[in-house]
C-alpha atoms as a PDB file:
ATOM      1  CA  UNK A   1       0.000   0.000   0.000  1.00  0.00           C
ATOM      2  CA  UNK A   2       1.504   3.242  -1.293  1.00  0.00           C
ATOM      3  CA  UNK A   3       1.397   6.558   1.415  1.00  0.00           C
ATOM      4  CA  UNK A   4       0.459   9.858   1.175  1.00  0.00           C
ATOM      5  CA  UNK A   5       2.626  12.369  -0.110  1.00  0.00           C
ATOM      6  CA  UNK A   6       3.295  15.232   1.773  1.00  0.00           C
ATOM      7  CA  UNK A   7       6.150  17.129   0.234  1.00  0.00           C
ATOM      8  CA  UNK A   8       4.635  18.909  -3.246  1.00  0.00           C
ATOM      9  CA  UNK A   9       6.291  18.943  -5.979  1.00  0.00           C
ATOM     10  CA  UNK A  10       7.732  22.576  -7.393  1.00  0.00           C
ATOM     11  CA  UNK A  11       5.864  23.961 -10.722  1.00  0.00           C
ATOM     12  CA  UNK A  12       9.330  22.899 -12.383  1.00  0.00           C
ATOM     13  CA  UNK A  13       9.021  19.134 -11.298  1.00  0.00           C
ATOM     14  CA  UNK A  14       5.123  19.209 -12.268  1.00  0.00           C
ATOM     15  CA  UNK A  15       6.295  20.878 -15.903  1.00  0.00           C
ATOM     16  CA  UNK A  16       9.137  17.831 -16.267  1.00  0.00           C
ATOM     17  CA  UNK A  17       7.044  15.567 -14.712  1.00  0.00           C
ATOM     18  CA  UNK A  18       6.134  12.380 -16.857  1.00  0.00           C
ATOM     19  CA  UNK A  19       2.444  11.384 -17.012  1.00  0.00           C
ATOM     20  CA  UNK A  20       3.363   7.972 -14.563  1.00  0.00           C
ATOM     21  CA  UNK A  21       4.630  11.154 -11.907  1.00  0.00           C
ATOM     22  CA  UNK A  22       1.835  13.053 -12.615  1.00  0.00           C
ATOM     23  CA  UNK A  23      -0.913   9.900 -11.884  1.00  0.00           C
ATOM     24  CA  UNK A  24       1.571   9.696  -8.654  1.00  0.00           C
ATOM     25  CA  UNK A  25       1.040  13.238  -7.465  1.00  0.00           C
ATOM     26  CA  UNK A  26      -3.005  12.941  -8.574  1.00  0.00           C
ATOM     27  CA  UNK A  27      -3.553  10.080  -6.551  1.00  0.00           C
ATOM     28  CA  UNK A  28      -1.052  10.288  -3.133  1.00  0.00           C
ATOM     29  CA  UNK A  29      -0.233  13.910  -2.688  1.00  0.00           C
ATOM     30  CA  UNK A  30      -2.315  15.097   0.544  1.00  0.00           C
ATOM     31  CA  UNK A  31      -4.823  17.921  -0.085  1.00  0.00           C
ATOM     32  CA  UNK A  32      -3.574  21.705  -0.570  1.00  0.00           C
ATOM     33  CA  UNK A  33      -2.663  23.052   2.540  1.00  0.00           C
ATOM     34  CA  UNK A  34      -3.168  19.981   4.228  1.00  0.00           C
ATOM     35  CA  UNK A  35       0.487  20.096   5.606  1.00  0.00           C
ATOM     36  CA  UNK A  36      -0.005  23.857   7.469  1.00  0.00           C
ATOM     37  CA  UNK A  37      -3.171  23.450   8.971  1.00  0.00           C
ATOM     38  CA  UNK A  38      -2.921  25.538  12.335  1.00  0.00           C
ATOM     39  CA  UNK A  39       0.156  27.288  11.201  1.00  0.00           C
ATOM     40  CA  UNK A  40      -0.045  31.045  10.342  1.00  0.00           C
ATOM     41  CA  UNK A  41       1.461  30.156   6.681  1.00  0.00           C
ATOM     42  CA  UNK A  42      -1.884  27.982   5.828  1.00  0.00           C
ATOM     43  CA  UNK A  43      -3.552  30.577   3.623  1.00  0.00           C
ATOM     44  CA  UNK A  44       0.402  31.132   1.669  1.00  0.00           C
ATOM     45  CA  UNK A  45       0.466  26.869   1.668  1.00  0.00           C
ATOM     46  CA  UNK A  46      -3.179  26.691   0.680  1.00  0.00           C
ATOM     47  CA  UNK A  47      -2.929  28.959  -2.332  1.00  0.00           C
ATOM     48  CA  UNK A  48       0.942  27.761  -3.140  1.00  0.00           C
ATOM     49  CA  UNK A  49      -0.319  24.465  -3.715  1.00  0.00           C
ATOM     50  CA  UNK A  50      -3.808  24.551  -4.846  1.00  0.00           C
ATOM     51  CA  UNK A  51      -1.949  26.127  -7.887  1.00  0.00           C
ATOM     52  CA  UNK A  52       0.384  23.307  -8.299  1.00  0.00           C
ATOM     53  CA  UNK A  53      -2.231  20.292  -8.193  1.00  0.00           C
ATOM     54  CA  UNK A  54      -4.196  22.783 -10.778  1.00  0.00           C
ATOM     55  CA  UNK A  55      -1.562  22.823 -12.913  1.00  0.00           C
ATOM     56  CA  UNK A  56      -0.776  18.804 -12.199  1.00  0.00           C
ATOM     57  CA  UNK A  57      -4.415  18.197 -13.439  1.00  0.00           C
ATOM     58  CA  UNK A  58      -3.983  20.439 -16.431  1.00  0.00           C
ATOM     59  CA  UNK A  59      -1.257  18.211 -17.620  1.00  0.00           C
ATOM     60  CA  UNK A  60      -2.542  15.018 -16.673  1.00  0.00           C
ATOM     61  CA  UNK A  61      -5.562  15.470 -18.541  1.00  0.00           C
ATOM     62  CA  UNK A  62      -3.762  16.819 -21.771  1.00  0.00           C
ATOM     63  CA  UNK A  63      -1.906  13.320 -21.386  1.00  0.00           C
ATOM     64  CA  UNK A  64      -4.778  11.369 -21.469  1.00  0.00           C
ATOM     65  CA  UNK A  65      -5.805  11.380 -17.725  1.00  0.00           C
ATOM     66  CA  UNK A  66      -5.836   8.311 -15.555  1.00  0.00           C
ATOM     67  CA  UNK A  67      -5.937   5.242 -17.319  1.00  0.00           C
ATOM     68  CA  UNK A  68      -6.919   1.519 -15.573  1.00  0.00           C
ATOM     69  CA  UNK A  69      -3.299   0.582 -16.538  1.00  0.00           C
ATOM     70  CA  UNK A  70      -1.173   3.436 -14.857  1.00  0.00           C
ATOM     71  CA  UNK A  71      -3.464   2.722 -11.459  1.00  0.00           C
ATOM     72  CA  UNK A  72      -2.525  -0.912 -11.825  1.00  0.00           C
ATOM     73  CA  UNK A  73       1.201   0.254 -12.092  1.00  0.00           C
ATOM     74  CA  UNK A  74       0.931   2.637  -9.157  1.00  0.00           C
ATOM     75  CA  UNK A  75      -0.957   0.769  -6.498  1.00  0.00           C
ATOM     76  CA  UNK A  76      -3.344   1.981  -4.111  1.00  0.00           C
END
C-alpha cells in the first residue's frame, strides 16, 4: 500500500514531470494546505499548492488522464 505524499512537488518538477509522476502526485499527494493546517502560513500553503495540483491536473488530462493501466502500475 503506497502513502500519502506530503512534500509537493515545485511547478518545475510538475512541468518535467512524466504522465506515470503526474498519476503519482493525482492520486497520493495530501490535499492543498493539508500540511499547514494551524500554522499562520496555511492561507500562503493553501494557495501555493492549490496552484500546483491545478496545474498537475492540467497536464494530466492533456496526457490522457488516468488510465486503468497506470493505477494498476501505481498501487493503491
Amino acid at each position: 500500500m503506497n502513502k500519502k505524499i506530503t512534500m509537493y512537488p515545485t511547478m518545475d518538477e510538475v512541468e518535467m514531470a512524466s504522465h506515470i509522476q503526474l498519476c503519482k502526485w493525482n492520486k497520493f499527494l495530501v490535499s492543498p494546505g493539508e500540511g499547514a493546517v494551524g500554522t499562520s502560513q496555511f492561507n500562503e500553503v493553501l494557495l501555493k499548492e492549490a496552484k500546483i495540483i491545478d496545474r498537475i491536473m492540467e497536464r494530466l488530462d492533456g496526457m490522457g488522464g488516468f488510465t486503468p493501466e497506470i493505477s494498476k502500475m501505481i498501487g493503491w
